[in-house]
N, C-alpha and C. Protein backbone atom coordinates (compact mmCIF):
# COMPACT_ATOMS: atom_id res chain seq x y z
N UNK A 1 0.82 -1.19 0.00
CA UNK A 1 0.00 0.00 0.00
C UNK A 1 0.87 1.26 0.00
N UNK A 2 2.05 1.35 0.82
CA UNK A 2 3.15 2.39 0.94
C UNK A 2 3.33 2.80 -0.52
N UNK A 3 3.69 1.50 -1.36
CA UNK A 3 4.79 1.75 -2.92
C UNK A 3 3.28 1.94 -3.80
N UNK A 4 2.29 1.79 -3.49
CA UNK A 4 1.48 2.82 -4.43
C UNK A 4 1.14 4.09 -3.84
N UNK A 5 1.13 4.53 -2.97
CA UNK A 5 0.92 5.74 -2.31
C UNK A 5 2.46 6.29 -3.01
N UNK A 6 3.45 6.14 -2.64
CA UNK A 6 4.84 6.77 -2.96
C UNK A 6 4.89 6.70 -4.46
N UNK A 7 4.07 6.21 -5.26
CA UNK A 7 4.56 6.18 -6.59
C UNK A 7 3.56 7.02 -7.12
N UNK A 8 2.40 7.17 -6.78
CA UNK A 8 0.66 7.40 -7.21
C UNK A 8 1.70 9.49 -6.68
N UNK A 9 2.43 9.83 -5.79
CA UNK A 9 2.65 11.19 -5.06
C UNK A 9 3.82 10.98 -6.49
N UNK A 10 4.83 10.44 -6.87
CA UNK A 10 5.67 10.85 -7.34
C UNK A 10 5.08 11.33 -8.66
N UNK A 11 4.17 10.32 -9.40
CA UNK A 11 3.85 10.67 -10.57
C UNK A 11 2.77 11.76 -10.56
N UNK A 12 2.12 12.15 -9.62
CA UNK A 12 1.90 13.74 -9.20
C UNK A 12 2.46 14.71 -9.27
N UNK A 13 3.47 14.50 -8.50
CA UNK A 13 4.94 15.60 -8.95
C UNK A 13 5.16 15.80 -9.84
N UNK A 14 5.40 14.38 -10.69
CA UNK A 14 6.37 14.93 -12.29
C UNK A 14 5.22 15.57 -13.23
N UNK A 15 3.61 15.06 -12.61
CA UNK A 15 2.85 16.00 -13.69
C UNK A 15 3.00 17.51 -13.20
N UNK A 16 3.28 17.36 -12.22
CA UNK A 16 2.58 19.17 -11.84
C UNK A 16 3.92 20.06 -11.93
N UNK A 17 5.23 19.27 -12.26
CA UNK A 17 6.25 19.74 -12.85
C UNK A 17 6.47 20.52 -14.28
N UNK A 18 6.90 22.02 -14.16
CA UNK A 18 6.45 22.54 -15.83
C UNK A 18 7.41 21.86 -16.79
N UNK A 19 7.19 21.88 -17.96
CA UNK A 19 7.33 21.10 -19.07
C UNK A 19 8.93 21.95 -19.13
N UNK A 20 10.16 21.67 -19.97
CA UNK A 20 11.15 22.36 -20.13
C UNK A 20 10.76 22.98 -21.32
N UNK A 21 11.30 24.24 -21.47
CA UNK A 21 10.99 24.98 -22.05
C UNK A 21 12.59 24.93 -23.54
N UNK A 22 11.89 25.20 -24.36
CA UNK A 22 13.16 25.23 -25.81
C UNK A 22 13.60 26.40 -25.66
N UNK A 23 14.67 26.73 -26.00
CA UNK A 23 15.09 27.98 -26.70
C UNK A 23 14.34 28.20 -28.20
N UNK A 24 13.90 29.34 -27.91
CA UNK A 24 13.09 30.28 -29.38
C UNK A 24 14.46 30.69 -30.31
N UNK A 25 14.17 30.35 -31.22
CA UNK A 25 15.36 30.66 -32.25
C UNK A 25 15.64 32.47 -32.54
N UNK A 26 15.09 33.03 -31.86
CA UNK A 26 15.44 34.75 -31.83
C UNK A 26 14.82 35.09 -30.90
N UNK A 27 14.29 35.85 -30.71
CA UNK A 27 13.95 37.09 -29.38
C UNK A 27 12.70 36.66 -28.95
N UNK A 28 12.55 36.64 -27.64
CA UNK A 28 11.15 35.99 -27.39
C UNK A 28 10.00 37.32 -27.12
N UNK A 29 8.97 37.32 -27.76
CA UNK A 29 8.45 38.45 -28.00
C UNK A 29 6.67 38.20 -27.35
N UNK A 30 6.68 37.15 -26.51
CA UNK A 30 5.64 36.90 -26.25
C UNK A 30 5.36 37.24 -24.96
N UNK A 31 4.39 36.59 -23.93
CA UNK A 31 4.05 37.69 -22.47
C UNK A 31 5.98 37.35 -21.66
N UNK A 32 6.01 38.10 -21.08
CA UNK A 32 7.49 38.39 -20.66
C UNK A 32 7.74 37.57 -19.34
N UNK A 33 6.45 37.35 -18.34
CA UNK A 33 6.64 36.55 -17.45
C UNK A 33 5.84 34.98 -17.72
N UNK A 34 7.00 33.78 -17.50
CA UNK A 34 6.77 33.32 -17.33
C UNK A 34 7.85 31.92 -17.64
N UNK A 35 7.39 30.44 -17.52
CA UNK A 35 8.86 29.52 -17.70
C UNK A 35 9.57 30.17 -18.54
N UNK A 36 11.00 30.52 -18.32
CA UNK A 36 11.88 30.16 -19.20
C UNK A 36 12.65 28.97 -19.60
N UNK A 37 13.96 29.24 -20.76
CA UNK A 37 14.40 28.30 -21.11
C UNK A 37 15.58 27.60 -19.55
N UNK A 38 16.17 26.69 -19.35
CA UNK A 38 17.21 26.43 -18.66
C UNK A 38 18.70 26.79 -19.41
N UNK A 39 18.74 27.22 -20.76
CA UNK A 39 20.01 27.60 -21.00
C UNK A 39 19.98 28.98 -22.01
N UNK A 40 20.53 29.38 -22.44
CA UNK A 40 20.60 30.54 -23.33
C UNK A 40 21.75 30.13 -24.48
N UNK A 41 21.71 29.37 -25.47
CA UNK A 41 23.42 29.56 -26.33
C UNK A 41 24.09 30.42 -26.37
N UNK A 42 25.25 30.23 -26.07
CA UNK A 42 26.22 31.20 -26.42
C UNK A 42 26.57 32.37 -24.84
N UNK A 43 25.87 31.87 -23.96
CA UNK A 43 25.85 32.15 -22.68
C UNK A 43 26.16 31.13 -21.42
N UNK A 44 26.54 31.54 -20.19
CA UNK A 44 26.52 30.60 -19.41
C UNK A 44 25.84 30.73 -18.16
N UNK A 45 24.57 30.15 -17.95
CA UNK A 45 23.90 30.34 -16.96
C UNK A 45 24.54 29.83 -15.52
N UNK A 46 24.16 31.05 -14.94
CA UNK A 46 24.54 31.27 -13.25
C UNK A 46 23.67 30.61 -12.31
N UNK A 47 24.30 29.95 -11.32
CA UNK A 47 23.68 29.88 -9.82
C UNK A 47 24.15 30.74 -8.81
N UNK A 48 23.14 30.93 -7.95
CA UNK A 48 23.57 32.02 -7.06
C UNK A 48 25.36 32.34 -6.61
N UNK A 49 25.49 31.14 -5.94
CA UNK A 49 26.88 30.83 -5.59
C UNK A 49 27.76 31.13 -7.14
N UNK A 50 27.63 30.72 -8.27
CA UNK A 50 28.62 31.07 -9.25
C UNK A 50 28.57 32.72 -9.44
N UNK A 51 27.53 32.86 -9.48
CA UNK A 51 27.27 34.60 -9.63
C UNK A 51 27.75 35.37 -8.27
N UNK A 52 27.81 35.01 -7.10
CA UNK A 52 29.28 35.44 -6.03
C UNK A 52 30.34 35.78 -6.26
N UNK A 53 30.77 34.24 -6.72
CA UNK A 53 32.30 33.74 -7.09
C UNK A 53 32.63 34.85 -7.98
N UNK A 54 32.08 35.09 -9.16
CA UNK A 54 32.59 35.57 -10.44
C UNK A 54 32.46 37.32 -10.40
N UNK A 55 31.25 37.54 -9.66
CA UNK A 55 31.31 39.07 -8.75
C UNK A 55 32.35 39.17 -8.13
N UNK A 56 32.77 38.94 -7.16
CA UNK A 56 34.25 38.99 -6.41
C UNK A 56 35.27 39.00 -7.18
N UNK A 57 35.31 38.11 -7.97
CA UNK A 57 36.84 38.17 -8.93
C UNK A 57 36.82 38.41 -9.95
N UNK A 58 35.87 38.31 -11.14
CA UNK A 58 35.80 39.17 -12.43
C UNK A 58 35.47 40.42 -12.50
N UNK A 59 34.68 41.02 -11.33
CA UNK A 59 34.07 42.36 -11.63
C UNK A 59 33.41 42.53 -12.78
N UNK A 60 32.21 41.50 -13.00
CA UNK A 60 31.85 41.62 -14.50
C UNK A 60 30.65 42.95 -14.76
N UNK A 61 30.30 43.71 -15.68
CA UNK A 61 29.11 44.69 -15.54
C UNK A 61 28.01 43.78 -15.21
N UNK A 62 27.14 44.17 -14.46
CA UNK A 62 26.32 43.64 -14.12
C UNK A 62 24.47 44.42 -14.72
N UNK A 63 23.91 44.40 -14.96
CA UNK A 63 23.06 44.32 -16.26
C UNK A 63 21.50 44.50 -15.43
N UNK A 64 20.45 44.72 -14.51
CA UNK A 64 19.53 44.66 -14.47
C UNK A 64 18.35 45.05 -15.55
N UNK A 65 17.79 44.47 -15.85
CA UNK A 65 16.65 44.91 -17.13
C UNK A 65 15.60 44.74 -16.29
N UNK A 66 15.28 44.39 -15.34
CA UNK A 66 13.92 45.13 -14.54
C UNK A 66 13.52 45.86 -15.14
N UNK A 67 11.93 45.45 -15.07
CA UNK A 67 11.08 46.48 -15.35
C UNK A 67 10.50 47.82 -14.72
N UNK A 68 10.49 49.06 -15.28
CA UNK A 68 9.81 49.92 -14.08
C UNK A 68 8.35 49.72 -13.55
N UNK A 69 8.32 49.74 -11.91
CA UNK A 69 7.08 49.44 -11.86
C UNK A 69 5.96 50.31 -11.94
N UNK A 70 4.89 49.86 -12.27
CA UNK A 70 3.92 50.36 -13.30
C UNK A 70 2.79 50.81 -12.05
N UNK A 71 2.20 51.79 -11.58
CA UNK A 71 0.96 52.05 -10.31
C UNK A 71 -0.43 51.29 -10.91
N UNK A 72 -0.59 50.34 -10.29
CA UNK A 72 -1.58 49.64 -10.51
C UNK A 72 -3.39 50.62 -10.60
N UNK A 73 -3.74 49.51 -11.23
CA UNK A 73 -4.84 50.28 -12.24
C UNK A 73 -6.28 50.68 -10.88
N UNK A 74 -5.76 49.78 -10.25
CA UNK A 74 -6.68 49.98 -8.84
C UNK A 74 -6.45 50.46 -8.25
N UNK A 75 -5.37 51.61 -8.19
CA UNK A 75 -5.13 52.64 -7.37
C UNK A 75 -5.42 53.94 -7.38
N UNK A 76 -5.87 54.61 -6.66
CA UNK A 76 -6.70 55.94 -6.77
C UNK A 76 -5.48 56.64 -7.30
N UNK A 77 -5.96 57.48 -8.41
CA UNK A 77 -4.61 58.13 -9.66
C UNK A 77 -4.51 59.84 -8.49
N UNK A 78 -5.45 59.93 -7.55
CA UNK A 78 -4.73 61.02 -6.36
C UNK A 78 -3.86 60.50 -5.69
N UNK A 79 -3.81 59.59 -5.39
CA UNK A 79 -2.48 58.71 -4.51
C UNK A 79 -1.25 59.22 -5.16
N UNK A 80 -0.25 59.15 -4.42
CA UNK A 80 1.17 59.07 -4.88
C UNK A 80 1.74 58.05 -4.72
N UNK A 81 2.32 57.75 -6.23
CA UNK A 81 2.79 56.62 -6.24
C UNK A 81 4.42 56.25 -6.51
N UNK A 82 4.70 56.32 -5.48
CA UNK A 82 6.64 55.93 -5.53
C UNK A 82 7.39 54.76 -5.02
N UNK A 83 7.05 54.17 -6.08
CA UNK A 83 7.66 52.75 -6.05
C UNK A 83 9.05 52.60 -5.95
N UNK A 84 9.83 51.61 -5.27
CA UNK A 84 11.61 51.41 -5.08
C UNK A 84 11.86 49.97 -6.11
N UNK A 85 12.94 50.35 -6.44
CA UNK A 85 13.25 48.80 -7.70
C UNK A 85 14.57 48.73 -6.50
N UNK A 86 14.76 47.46 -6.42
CA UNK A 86 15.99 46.94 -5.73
C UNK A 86 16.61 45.80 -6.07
N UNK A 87 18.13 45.70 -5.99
CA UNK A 87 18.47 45.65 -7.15
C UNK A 87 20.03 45.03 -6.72
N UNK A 88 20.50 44.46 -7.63
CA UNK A 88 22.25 43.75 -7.20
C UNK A 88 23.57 44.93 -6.83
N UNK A 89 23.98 45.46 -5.73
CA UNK A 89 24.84 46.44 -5.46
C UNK A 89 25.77 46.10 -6.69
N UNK A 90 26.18 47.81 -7.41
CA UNK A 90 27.45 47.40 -8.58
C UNK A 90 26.13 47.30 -9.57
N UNK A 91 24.92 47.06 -9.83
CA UNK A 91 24.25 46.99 -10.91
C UNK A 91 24.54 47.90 -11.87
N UNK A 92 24.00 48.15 -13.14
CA UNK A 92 23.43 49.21 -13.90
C UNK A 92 22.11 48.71 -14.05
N UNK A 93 21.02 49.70 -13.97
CA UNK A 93 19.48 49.50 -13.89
C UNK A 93 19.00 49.75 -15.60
N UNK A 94 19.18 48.74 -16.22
CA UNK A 94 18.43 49.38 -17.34
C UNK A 94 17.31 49.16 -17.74
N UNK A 95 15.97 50.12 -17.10
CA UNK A 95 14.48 49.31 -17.35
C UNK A 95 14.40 49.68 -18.50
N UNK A 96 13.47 48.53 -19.40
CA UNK A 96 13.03 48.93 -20.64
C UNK A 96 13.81 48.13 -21.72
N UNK A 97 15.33 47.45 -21.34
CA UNK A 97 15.95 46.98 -22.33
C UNK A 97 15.50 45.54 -22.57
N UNK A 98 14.36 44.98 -21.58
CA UNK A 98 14.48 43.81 -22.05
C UNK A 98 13.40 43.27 -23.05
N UNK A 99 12.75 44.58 -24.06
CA UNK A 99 11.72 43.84 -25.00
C UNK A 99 12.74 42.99 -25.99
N UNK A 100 11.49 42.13 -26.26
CA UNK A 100 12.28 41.24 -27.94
C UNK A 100 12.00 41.99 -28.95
N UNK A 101 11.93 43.46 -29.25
CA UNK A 101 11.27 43.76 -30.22
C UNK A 101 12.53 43.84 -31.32
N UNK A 102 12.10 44.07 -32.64
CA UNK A 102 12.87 44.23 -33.76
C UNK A 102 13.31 45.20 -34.00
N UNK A 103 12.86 46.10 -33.53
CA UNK A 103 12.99 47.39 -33.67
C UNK A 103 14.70 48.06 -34.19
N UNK A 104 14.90 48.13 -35.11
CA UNK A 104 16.49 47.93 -35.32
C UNK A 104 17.13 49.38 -34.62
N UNK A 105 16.54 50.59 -34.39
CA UNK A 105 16.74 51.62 -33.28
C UNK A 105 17.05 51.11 -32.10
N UNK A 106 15.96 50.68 -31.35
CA UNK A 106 16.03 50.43 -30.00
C UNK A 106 17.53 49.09 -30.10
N UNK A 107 17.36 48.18 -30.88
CA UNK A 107 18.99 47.05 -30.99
C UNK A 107 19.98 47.90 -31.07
N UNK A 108 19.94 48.96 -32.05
CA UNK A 108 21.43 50.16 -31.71
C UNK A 108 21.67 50.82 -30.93
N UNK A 109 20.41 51.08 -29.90
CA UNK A 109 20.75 51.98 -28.71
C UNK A 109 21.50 51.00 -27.55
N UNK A 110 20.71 49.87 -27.31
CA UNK A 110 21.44 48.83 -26.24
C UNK A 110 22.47 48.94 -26.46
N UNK A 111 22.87 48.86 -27.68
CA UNK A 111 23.98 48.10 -28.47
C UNK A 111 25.71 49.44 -28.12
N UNK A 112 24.88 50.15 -28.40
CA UNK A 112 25.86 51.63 -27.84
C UNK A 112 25.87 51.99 -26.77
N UNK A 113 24.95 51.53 -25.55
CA UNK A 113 24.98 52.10 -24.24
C UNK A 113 25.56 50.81 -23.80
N UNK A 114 25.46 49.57 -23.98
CA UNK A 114 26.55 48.33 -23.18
C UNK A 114 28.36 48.69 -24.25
N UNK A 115 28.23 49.10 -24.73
CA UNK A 115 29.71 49.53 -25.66
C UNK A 115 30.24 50.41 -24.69
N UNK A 116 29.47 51.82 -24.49
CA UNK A 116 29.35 52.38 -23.59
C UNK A 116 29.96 51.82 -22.22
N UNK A 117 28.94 51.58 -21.15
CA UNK A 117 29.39 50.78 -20.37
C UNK A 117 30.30 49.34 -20.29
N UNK A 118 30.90 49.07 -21.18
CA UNK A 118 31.93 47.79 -21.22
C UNK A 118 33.48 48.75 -21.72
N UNK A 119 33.17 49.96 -22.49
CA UNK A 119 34.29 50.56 -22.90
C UNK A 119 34.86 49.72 -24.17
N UNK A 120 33.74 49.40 -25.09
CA UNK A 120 33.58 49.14 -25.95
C UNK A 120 35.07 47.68 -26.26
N UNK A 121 34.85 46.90 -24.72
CA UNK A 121 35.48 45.50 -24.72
C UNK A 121 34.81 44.40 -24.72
N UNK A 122 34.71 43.70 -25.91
CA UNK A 122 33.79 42.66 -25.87
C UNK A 122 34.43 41.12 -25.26
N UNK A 123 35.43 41.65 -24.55
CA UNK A 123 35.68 40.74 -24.06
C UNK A 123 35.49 40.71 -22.39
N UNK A 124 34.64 41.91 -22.07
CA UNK A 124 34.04 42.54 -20.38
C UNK A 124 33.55 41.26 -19.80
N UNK A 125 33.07 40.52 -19.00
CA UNK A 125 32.06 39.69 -18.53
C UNK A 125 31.39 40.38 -17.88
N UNK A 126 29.69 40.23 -18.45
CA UNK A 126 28.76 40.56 -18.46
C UNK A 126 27.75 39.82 -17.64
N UNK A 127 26.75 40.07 -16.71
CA UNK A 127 25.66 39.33 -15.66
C UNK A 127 24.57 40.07 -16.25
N UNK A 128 23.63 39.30 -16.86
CA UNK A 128 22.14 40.30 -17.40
C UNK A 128 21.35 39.47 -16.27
N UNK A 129 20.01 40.16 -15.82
CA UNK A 129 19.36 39.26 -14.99
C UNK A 129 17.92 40.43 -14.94
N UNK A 130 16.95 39.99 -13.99
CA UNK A 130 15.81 40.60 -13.87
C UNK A 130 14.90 39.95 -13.20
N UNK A 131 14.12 39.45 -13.20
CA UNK A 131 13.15 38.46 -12.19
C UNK A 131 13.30 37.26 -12.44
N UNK A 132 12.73 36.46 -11.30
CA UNK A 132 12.41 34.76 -12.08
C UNK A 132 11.21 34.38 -12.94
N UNK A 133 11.64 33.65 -13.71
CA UNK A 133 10.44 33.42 -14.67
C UNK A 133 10.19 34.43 -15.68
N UNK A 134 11.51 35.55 -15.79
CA UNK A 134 11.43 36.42 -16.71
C UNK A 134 11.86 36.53 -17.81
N UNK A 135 11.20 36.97 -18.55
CA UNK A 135 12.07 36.65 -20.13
C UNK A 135 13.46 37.60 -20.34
N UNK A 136 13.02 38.55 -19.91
CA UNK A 136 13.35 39.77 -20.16
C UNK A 136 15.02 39.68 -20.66
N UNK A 137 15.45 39.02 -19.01
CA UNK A 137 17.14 38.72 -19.14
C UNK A 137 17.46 38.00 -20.22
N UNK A 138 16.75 36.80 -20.20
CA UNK A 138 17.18 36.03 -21.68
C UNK A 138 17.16 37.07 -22.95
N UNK A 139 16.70 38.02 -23.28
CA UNK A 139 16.21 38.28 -24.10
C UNK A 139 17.60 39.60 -24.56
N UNK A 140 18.10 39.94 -23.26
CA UNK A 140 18.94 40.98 -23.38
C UNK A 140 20.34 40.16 -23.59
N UNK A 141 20.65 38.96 -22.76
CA UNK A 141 21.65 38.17 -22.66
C UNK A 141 21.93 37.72 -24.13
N UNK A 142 21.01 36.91 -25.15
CA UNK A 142 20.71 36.60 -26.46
C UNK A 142 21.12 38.17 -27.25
N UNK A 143 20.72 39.04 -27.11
CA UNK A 143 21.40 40.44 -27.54
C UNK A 143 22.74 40.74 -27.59
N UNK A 144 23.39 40.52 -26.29
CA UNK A 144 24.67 40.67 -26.29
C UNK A 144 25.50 39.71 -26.76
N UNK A 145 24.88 38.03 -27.02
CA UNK A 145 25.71 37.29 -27.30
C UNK A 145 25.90 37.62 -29.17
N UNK A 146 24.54 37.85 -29.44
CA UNK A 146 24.86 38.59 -31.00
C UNK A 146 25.62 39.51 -31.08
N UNK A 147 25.95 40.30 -30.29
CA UNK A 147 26.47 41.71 -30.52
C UNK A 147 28.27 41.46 -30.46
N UNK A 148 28.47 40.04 -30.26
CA UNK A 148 30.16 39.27 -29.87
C UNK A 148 30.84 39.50 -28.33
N UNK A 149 29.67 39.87 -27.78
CA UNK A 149 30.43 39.76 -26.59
C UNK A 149 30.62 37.98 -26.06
N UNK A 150 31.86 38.00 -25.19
CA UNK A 150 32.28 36.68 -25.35
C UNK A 150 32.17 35.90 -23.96
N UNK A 151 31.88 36.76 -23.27
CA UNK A 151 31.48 35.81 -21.81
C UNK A 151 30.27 36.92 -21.09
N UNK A 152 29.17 36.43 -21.51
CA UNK A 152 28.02 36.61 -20.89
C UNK A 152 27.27 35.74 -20.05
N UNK A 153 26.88 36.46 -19.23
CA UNK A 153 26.13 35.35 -18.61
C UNK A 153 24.94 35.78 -18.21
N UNK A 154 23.81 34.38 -17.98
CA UNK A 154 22.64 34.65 -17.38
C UNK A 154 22.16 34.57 -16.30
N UNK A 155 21.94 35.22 -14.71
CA UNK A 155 21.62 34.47 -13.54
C UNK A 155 19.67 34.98 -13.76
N UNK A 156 19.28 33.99 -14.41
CA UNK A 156 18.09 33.42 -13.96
C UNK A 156 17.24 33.71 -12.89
N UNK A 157 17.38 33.80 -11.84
CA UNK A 157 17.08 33.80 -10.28
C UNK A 157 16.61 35.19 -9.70
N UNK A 158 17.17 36.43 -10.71
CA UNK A 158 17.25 37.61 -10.45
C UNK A 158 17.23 38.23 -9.67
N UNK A 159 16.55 38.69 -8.90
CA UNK A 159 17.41 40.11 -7.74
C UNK A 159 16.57 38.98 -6.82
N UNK A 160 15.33 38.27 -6.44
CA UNK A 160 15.03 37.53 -6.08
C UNK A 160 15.82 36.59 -5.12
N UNK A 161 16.20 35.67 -5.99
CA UNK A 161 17.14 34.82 -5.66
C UNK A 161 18.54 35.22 -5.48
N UNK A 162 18.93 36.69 -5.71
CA UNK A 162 20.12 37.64 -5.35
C UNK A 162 19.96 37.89 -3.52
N UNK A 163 18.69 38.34 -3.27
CA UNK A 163 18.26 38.60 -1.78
C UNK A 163 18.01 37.38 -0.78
N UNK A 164 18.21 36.49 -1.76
CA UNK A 164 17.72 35.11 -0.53
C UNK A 164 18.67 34.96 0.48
N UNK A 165 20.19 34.96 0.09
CA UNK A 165 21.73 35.32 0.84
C UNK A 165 22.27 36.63 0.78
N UNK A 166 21.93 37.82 -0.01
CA UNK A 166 22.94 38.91 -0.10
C UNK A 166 21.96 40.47 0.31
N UNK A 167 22.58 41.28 0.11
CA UNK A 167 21.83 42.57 0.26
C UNK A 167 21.56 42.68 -1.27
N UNK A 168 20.53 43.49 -1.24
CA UNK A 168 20.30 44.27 -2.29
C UNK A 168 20.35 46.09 -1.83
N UNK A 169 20.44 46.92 -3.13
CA UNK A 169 20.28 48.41 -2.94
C UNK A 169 18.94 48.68 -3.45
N UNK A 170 18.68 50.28 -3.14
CA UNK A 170 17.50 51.25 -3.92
C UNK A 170 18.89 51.16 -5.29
N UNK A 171 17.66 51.15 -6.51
CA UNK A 171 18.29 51.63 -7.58
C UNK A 171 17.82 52.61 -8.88
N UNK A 172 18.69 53.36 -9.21
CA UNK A 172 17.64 54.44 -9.98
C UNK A 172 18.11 54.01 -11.82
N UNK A 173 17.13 54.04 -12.22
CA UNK A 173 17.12 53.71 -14.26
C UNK A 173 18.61 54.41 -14.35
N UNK A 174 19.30 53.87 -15.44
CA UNK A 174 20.66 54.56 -15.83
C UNK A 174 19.66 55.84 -17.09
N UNK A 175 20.60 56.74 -16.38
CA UNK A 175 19.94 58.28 -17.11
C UNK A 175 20.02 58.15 -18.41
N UNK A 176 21.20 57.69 -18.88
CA UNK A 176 21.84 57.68 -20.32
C UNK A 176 21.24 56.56 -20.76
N UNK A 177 20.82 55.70 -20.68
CA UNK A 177 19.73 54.93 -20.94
C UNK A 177 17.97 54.92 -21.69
N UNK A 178 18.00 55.45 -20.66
CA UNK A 178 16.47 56.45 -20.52
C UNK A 178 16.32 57.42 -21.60
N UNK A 179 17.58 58.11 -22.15
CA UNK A 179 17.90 59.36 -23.17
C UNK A 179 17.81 58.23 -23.82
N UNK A 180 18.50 57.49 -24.40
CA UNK A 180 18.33 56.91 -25.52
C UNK A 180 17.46 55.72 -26.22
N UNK A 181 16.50 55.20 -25.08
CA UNK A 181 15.12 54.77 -25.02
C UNK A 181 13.92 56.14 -25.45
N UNK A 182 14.10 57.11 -24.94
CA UNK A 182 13.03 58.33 -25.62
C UNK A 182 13.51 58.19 -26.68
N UNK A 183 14.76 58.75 -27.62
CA UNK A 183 15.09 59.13 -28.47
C UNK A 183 14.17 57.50 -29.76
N UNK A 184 14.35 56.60 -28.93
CA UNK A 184 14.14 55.46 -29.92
C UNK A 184 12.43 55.35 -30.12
N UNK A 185 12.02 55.88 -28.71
CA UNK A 185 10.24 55.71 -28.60
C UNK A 185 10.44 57.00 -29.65
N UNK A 186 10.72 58.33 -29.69
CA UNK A 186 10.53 59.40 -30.41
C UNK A 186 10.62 59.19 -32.04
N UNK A 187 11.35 58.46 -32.43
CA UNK A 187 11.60 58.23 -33.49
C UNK A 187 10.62 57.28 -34.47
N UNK A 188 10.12 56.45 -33.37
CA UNK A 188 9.04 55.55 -33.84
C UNK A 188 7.35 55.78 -33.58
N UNK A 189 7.48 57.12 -33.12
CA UNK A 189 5.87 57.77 -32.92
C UNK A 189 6.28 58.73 -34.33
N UNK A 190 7.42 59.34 -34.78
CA UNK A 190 7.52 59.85 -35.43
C UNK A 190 7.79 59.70 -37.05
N UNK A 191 8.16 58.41 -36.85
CA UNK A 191 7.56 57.09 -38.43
C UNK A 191 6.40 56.79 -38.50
N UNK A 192 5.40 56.92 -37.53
CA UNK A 192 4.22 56.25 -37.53
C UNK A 192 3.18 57.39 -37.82
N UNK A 193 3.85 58.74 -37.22
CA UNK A 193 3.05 60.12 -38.10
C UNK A 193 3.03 60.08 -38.98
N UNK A 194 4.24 60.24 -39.74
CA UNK A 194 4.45 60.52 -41.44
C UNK A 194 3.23 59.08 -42.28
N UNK A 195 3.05 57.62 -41.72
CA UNK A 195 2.28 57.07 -42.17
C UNK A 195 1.24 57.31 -42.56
């Protein structure tokens, strides 16, 4: 009676276990939360403890694509609403970088603000990350591995699983960022006039 009870719970488990997820052959452009893949090509995914290790002794840029948070729709719009993003100490906050879109603007702006911040060495090691179950990081990580940078990595787990052992900070959007996210939204309200 035990070894069907223990087998009848296991094969419970493995159903209610999510399915593994593929890698999408380009940018994943669909709802942003939810399973991701377990690997990224051309990247090397982090566990907490490796993402320590390699903080301490590589000093790699470290990458948040968090999203800014948004004042929920049920909140009285007299309220004030000042939300805190928190975040891996040593981060750069870049909300907004992690759509899949095509947008070949917005791919040249990333593309010049991590040049930017790496000092245009593609040989920097790089940490992209953002929530669990988020696309977002994959999506920026897959960016940079196109772009030839040569040791990127993904920690999965994101500021989340960053706080389970470590501190986190308040963190504010990188300014120069933000300039060149308008400039890319501006440009594409401004193709869509002339239409």
């Amino acid at each position: 009676m035990r070894t069907v009870f223990l087998l009848t719970a296991a094969l419970f488990l493995a159903a209610a276990a999510p399915a593994p997820v593929p890698e999408p052959s380009g940018l994943w452009q669909g709802a942003m939360h939810g399973n991701t893949p377990a690997t990224l090509k051309g990247a090397t995914v982090l566990t907490t403890d490796a993402f320590a290790k390699l903080k301490e002794q590589k000093h790699p840029l470290l990458l948040d694509v968090g999203e800014i948070p948004r004042k929920p729709k049920t909140t009285d719009a007299s309220l004030p609403w000042m939300p805190t993003h928190r975040t891996i100490p040593g981060a750069v906050w870049l909300a907004g970088a992690s759509s899949g879109t095509s947008n070949p603007a917005f791919a040249t702006a990333l593309k010049s603000r991590v040049a930017d911040l790496t000092q245009k060495n593609l040989a920097h090691p790089i940490v992209v990350f953002c929530h669990p179950h988020c696309w977002g990081s994959w999506n920026v990580g897959k960016r940079l591995v196109g772009y030839g940078y040569q040791h990127v990595y993904w920690y999965p787990k994101g500021v989340q699983g960053w706080q389970n052992g470590h501190d986190t900070v308040v963190a504010k959007p990188d300014s120069a960022w933000q300039k060149a996210l308008a400039q890319v939204k501006l440009k594409k309200s401004t193709l869509s006039d002339k239409n």
